[in-house]
Protein backbone atom coordinates (compact mmCIF):
# COMPACT_ATOMS: atom_id res chain seq x y z
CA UNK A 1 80.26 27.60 115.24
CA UNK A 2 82.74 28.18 112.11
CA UNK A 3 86.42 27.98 113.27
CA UNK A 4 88.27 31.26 113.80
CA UNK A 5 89.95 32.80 111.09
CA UNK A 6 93.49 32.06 109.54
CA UNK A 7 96.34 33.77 111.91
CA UNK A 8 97.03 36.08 108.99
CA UNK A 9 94.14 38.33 110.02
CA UNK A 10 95.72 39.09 113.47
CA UNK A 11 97.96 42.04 111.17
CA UNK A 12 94.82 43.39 110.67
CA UNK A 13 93.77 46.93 112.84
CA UNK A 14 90.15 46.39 112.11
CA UNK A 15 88.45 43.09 113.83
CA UNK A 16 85.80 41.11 112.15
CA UNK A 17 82.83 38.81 112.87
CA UNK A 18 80.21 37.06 111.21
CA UNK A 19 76.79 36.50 112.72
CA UNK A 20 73.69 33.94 111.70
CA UNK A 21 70.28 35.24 110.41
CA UNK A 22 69.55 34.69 114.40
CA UNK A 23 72.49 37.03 115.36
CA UNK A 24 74.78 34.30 116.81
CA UNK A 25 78.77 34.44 116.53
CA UNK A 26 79.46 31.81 113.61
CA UNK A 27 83.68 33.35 113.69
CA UNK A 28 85.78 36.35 114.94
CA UNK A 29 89.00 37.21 114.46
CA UNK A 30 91.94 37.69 116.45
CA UNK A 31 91.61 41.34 115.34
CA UNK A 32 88.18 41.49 117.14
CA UNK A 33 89.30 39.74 120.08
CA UNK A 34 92.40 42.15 120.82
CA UNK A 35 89.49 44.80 120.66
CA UNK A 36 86.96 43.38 122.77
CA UNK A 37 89.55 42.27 125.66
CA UNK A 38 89.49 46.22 126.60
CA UNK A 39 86.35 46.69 125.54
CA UNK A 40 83.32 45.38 127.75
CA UNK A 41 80.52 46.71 125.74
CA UNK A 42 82.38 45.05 122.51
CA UNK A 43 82.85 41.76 124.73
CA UNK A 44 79.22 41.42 125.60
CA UNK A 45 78.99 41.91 121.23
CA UNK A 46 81.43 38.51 121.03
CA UNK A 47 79.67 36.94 122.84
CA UNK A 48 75.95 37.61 122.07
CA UNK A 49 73.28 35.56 121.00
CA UNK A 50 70.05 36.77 119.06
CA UNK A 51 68.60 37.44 122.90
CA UNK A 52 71.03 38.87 124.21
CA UNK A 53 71.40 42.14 121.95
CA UNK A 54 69.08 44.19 123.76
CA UNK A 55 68.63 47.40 125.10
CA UNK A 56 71.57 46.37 128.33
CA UNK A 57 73.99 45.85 125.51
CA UNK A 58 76.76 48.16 127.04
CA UNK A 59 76.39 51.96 126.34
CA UNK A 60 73.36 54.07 124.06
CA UNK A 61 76.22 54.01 120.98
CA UNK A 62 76.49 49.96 121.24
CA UNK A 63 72.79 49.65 122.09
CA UNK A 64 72.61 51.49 118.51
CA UNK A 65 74.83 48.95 117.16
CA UNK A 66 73.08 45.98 118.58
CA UNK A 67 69.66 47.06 117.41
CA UNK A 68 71.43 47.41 113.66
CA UNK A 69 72.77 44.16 113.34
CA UNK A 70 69.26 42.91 114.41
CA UNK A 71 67.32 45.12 111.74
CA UNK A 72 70.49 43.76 108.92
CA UNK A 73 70.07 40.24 110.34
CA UNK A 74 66.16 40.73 109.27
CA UNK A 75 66.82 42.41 105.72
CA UNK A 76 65.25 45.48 107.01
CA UNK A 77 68.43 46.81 105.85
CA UNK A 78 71.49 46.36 103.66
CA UNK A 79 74.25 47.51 105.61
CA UNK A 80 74.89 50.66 107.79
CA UNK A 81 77.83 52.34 109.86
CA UNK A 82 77.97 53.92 113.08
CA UNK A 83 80.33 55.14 115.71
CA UNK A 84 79.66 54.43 119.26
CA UNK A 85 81.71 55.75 122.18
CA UNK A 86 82.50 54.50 126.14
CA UNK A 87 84.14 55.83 128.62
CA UNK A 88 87.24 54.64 131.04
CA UNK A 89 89.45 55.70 133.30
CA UNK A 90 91.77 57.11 130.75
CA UNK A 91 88.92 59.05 128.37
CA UNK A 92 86.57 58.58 125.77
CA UNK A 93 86.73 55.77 123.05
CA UNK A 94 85.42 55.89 120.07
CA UNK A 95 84.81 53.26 117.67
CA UNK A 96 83.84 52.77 113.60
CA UNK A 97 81.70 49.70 113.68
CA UNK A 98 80.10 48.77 109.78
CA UNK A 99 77.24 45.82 109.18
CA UNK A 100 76.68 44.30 106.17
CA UNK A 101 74.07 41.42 105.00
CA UNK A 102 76.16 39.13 102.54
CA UNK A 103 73.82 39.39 99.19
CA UNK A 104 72.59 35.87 98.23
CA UNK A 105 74.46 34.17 101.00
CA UNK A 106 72.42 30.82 102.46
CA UNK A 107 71.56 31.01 105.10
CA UNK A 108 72.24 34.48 106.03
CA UNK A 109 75.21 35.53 106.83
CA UNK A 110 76.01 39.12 108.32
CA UNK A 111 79.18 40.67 108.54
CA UNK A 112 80.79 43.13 111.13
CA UNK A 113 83.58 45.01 111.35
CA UNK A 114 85.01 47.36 113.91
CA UNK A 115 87.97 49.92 114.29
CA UNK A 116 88.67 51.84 117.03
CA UNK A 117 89.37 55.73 116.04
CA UNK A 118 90.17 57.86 119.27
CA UNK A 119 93.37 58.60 117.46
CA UNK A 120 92.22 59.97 114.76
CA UNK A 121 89.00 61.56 116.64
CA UNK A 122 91.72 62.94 118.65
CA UNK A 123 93.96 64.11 115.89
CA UNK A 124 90.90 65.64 113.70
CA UNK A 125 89.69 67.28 117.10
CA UNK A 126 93.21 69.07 117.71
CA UNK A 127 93.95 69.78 113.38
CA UNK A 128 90.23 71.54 114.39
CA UNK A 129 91.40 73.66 117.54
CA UNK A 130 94.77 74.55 115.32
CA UNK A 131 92.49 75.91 112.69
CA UNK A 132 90.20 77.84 114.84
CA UNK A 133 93.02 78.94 116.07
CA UNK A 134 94.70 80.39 113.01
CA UNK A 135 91.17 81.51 112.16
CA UNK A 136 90.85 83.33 115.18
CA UNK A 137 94.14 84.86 114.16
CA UNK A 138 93.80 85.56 110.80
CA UNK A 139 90.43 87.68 111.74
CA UNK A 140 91.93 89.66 114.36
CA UNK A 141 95.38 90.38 113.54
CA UNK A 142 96.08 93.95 112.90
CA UNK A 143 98.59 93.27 110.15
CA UNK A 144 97.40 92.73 106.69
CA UNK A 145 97.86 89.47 104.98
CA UNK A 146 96.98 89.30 101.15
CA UNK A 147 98.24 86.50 98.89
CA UNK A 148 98.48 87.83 95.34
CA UNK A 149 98.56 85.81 91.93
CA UNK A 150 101.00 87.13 89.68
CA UNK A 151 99.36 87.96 86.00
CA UNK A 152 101.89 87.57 83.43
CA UNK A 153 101.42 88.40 79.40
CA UNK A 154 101.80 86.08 76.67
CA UNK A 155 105.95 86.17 76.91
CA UNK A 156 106.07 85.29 80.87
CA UNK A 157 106.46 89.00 82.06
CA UNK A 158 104.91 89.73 85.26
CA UNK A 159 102.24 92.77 84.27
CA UNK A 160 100.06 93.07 87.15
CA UNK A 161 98.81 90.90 90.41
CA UNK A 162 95.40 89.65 91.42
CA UNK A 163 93.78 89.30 94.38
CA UNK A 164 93.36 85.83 95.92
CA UNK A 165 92.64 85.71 99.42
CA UNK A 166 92.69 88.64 102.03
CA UNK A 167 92.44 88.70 105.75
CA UNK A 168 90.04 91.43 107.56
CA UNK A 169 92.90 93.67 108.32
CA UNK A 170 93.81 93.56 104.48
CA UNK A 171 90.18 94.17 103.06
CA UNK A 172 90.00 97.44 105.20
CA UNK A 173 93.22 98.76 103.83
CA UNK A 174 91.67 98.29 100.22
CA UNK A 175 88.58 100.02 101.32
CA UNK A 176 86.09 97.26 99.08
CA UNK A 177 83.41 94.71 99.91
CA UNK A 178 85.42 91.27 99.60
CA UNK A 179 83.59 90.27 96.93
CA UNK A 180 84.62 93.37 94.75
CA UNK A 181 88.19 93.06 95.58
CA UNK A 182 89.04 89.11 94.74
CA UNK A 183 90.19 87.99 91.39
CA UNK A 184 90.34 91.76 90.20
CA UNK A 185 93.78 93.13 88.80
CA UNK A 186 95.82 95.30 91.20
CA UNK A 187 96.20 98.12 89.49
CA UNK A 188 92.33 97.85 88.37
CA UNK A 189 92.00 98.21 92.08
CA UNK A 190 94.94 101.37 92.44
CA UNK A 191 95.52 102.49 88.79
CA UNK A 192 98.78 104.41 90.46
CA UNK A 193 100.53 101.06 91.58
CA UNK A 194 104.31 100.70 91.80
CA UNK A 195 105.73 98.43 88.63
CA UNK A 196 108.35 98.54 90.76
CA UNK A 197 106.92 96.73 93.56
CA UNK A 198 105.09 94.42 91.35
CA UNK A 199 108.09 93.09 89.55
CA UNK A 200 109.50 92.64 93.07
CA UNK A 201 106.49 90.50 94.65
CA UNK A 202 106.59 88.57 91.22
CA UNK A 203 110.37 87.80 91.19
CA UNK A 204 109.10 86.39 95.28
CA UNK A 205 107.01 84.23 94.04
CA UNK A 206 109.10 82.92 90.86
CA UNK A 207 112.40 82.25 93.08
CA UNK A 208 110.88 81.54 96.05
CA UNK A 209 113.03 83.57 98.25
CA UNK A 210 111.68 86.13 100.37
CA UNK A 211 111.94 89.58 100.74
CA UNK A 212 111.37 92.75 102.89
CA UNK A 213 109.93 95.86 101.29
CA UNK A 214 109.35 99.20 102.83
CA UNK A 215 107.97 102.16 101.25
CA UNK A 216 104.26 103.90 100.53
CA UNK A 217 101.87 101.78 98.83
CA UNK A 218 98.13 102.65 97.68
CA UNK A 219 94.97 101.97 100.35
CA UNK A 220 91.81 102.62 100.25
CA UNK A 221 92.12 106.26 102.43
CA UNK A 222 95.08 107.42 100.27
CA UNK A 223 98.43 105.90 100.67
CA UNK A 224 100.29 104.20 103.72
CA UNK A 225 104.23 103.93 105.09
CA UNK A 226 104.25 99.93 105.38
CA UNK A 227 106.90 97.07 105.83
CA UNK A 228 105.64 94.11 103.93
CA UNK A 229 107.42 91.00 104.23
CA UNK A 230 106.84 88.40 100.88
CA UNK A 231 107.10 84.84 100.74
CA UNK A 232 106.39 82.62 98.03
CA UNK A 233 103.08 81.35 98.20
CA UNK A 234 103.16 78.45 95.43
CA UNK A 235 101.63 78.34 92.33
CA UNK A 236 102.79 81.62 91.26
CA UNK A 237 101.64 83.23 94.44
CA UNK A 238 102.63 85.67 96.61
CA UNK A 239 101.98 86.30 100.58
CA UNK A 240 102.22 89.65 101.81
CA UNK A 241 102.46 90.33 105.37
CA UNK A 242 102.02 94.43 106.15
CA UNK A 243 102.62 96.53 109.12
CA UNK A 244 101.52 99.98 108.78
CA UNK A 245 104.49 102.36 109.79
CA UNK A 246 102.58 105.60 109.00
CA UNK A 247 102.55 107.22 112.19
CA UNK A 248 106.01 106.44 112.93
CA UNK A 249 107.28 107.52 109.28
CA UNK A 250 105.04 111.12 109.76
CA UNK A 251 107.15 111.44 113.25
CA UNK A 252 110.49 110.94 111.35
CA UNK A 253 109.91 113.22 108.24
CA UNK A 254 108.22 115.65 110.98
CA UNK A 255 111.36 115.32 112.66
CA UNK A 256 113.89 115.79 109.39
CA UNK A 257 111.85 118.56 108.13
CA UNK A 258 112.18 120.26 111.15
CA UNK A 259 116.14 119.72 111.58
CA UNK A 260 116.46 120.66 108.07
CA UNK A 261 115.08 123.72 109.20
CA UNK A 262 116.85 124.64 111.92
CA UNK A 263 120.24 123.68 109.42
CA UNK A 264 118.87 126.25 107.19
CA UNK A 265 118.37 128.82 109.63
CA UNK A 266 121.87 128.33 111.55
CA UNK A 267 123.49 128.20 108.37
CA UNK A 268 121.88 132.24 107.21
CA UNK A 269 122.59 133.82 110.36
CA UNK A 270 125.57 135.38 110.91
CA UNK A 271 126.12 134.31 114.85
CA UNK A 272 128.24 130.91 115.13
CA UNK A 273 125.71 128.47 117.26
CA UNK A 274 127.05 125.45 118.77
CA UNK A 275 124.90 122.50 120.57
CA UNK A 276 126.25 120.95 123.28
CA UNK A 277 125.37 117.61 125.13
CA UNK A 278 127.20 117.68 128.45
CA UNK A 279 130.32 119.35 127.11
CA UNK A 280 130.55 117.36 123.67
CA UNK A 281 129.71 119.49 120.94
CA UNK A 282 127.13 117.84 118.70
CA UNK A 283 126.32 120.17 116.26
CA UNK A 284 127.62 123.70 115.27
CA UNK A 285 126.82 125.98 112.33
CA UNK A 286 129.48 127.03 109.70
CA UNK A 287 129.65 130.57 110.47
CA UNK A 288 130.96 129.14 114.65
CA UNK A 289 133.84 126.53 112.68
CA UNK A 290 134.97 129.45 110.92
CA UNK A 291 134.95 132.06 113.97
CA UNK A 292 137.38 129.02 115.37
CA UNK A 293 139.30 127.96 112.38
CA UNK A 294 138.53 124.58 111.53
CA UNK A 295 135.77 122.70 109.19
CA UNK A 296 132.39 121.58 111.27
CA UNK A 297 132.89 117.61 111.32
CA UNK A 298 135.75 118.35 112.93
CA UNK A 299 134.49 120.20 115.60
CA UNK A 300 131.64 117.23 116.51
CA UNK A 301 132.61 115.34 119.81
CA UNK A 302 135.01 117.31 120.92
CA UNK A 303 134.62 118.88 124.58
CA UNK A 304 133.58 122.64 123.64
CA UNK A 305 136.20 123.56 126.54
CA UNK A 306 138.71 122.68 123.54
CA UNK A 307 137.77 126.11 122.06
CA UNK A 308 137.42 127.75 125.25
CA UNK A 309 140.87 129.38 126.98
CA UNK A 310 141.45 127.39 129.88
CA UNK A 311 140.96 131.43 132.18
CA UNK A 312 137.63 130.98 131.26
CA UNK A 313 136.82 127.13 131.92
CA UNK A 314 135.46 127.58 135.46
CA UNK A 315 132.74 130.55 133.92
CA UNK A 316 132.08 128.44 130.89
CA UNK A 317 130.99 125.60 133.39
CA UNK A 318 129.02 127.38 135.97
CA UNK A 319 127.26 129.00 132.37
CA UNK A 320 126.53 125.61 131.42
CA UNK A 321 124.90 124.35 134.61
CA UNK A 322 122.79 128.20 134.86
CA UNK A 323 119.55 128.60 133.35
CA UNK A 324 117.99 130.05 129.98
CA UNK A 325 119.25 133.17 128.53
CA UNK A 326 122.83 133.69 130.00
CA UNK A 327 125.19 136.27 128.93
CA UNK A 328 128.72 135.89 128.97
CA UNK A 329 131.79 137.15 127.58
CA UNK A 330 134.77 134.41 126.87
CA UNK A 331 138.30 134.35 125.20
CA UNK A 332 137.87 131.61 122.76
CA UNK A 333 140.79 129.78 120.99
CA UNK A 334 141.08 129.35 117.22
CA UNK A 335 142.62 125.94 115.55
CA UNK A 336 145.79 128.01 115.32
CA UNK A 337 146.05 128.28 119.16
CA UNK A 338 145.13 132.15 118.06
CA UNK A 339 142.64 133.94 120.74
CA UNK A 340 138.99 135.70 120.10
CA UNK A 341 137.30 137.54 122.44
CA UNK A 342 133.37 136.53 122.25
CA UNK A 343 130.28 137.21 123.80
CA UNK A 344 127.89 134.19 124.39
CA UNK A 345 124.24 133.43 124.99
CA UNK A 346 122.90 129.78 126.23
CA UNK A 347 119.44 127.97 126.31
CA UNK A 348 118.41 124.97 127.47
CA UNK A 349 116.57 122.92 125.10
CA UNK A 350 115.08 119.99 124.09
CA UNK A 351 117.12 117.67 121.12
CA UNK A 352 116.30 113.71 120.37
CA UNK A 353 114.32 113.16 123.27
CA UNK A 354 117.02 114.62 125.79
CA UNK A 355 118.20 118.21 127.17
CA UNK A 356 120.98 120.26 125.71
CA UNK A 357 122.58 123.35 125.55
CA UNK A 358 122.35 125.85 122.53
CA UNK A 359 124.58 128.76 122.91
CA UNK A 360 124.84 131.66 120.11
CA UNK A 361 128.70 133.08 120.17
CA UNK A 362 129.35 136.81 118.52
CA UNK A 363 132.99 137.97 118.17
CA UNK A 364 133.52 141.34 119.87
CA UNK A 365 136.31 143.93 118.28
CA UNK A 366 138.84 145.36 120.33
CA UNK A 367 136.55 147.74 122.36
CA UNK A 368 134.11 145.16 123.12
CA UNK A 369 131.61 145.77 120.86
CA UNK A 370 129.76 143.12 119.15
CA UNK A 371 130.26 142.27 115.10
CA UNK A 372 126.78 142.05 114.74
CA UNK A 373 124.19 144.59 114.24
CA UNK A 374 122.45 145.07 117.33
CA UNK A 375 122.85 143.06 120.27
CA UNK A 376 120.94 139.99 121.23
C-alpha cells in the first residue's frame, strides 16, 4: 500500500482515496479518515478490498457507490458522482462522493473523493421552505405588489413606467391576462395616468428613499382609493405595495357630503340649532351664536347651561334626559349677560357613531309669540 498523504491535506473538507484496478486502498487521507470515523458505511469503503464491495456495503446510496467504483475500476466508465445518505441518531447524512479513472495511469489507478453536505442539503432545504413560503404569500396576499421600471426619454426624464413583475392581487386590479400586461407602458395600459404619481414612483426609485402615496389611481373596473407604499427596487425599479381604501374613503366622503349638508341647511333656516353631547355644545348654527351674541367657535365646548339662566337649569336638564320632540320655553342669556326669552325643541340623534341632542331654539317677543312664521 502507498503511504498516506502529506499532513497538508488534513485542511482539506473533502477526503480522498485512491484504489487499484482490483479496488484495493493504495492511500487515504486524513480528510477521509476524519469522515469515515463517524461514518460506518464510509469505514467499511476504507477498508474494502475488490470482494468486499458488494451488495452489504452499508446502505442502498453506498451500495450505489460501491458498485461505481467497481464499473470505473473496469473502464466501463470514466468517472461519475453520486450522493448517498444514512441515518443516525441525530438525522439524515448526506454525502457528495465523485470517482474518477486516472486517464493513461499504469496500472490503473482510480480516484475518490467524498464531502459530506447535510449543511448545505439542510440550508438549500430551508432557502426552499422560505421561498414557498414567500410564494405562498405573494399568491394570496390581498394587497397588490407591482414592481415598475421607470422609462425615461433621451435627456433622463422619467416619461412613463413599465410593468415588470405583478403579484395575483395586482394583475386583477389591472383587469389583463399577465402576459398582456408585462413590459407594456403604464399609461398604454391607463391612458388617464397621474404624471404626478409617475414622477413620484420615479424620484423612489432614483433616490432610493421611500414613500407613502394615497389618492385614486386607475384599475381595471374604473378607479380605486389606495395607499401605496414605494421602495426602491434597484435598477431603476420601483415596488409598489397597495391597499385598497375604497370602501372606507366612500364612507368618509358619504359622511362629509352629508355634514356638508346638514351645514347648509342649519345655516338657511332661520331657527338657531345647537348639538349637544352631554351638555358640551359641539356644533351650533350661525343664526343660534347670533340669537346669543357671540361668534360660533366660540360657543363649541362650552356647557350649553352657559347660555341658559341658571332659573331654568333644573328644566333644561330634565329636557335633556326626556325623549324626542320636547317643547320648552327658557330664558336664555346673551354674551352681554342680556336675557331672551326662547322656546325650544330637542331630538335625540345619532352623530359620529354616538347619541346626542339636537335642539332648535326660536326667540319669542314680549307676548310669547314665536319670531318665526308658524310654529314648529
Amino acid at each position: 500500500m502507498l503511504s498516506a498523504f502529506p499532513p497538508s491535506a488534513t485542511t482539506r473538507a473533502v477526503g480522498l482515496c485512491v484504489l487499484d484496478e482490483a479496488g484495493r486502498l493504495l492511500a487515504t487521507d486524513a480528510a477521509w479518515h476524519a469522515l469515515a470515523a463517524e461514518s460506518p458505511a464510509l469505514t467499511l469503503l476504507v477498508a474494502a478490498s475488490a470482494s468486499d464491495l458488494g451488495p452489504d456495503t452499508g446502505a442502498a446510496g453506498w451500495r450505489a457507490v460501491a458498485a461505481g467504483i467497481r464499473a470505473v475500476a473496469r473502464g466501463e466508465r470514466s468517472e461519475l458522482s453520486l450522493e448517498p445518505e444514512e441515518g443516525t441518531e441525530h438525522g439524515t447524512r448526506s454525502f457528495l462522493v465523485r470517482v474518477t479513472r486516472l486517464v493513461g495511469a499504469e496500472p490503473v489507478r482510480v480516484v475518490v473523493t467524498c464531502e459530506e453536505t447535510t449543511a448545505r442539503r439542510c440550508a438549500l432545504a430551508a432557502e426552499r421552505t422560505d421561498e414557498e413560503r414567500l410564494r405562498c404569500l405573494h399568491e394570496h396576499m390581498a394587497e397588490t405588489l407591482t414592481v415598475f421600471e421607470v422609462v425615461r426619454d433621451a435627456e433622463g426624464r422619467a416619461v412613463d413606467l413599465a410593468f415588470a413583475e405583478l403579484n395575483p392581487a395586482a394583475v386583477r386590479s389591472v383587469g389583463l391576462p399577465l402576459e398582456r400586461i408585462l413590459a407594456r407602458r403604464y399609461r398604454e395600459v391607463f391612458p388617464y395616468a397621474s404624471a404626478a404619481r409617475i414622477a413620484r414612483l420615479a424620484e423612489v426609485a432614483a433616490t432610493g428613499r421611500p414613500c407613502t402615496l394615497h389618492g385614486w389611481v386607475p384599475t381595471g373596473d374604473g378607479a380605486r382609493f389606495v395607499e401605496e407604499r414605494c421602495y426602491a427596487a434597484g435598477e431603476d425599479r420601483v415596488a409598489v405595495l397597495g391597499t385598497d381604501h375604497t370602501e372606507t374613503e366612500h364612507l368618509r366622503l358619504e359622511k362629509r357630503s352629508s355634514e356638508e349638508r346638514y351645514r347648509a341647511l342649519a345655516a338657511a333656516i332661520f331657527d338657531g340649532i345647537v348639538v349637544t353631547d352631554g351638555d358640551s355644545i359641539i356644533d351650533a348654527n350661525e343664526a343660534y351664536a347670533r340669537m346669543h351674541g357671540c361668534a360660533r367657535d366660540d360657543m363649541l365646548g362650552v356647557p350649553v347651561f352657559r347660555f341658559v339662566a341658571p332659573a331654568h337649569h333644573e328644566r333644561l336638564r330634565r329636557a335633556l334626559s326626556d325623549g324626542d320632540g320636547w317643547l320648552e320655553p327658557f330664558e336664555d342669556v346673551r354674551a352681554d349677560g342680556s336675557t331672551v326669552a326662547v322656546e325650544a325643541r330637542g331630538y335625540a340623534a345619532h352623530w359620529g357613531g354616538h347619541g346626542v341632542r339636537i335642539t332648535a331654539v326660536r326667540e319669542l317677543d314680549a307676548q310669547g309669540t314665536s319670531h318665526s312664521t308658524g310654529r314648529p
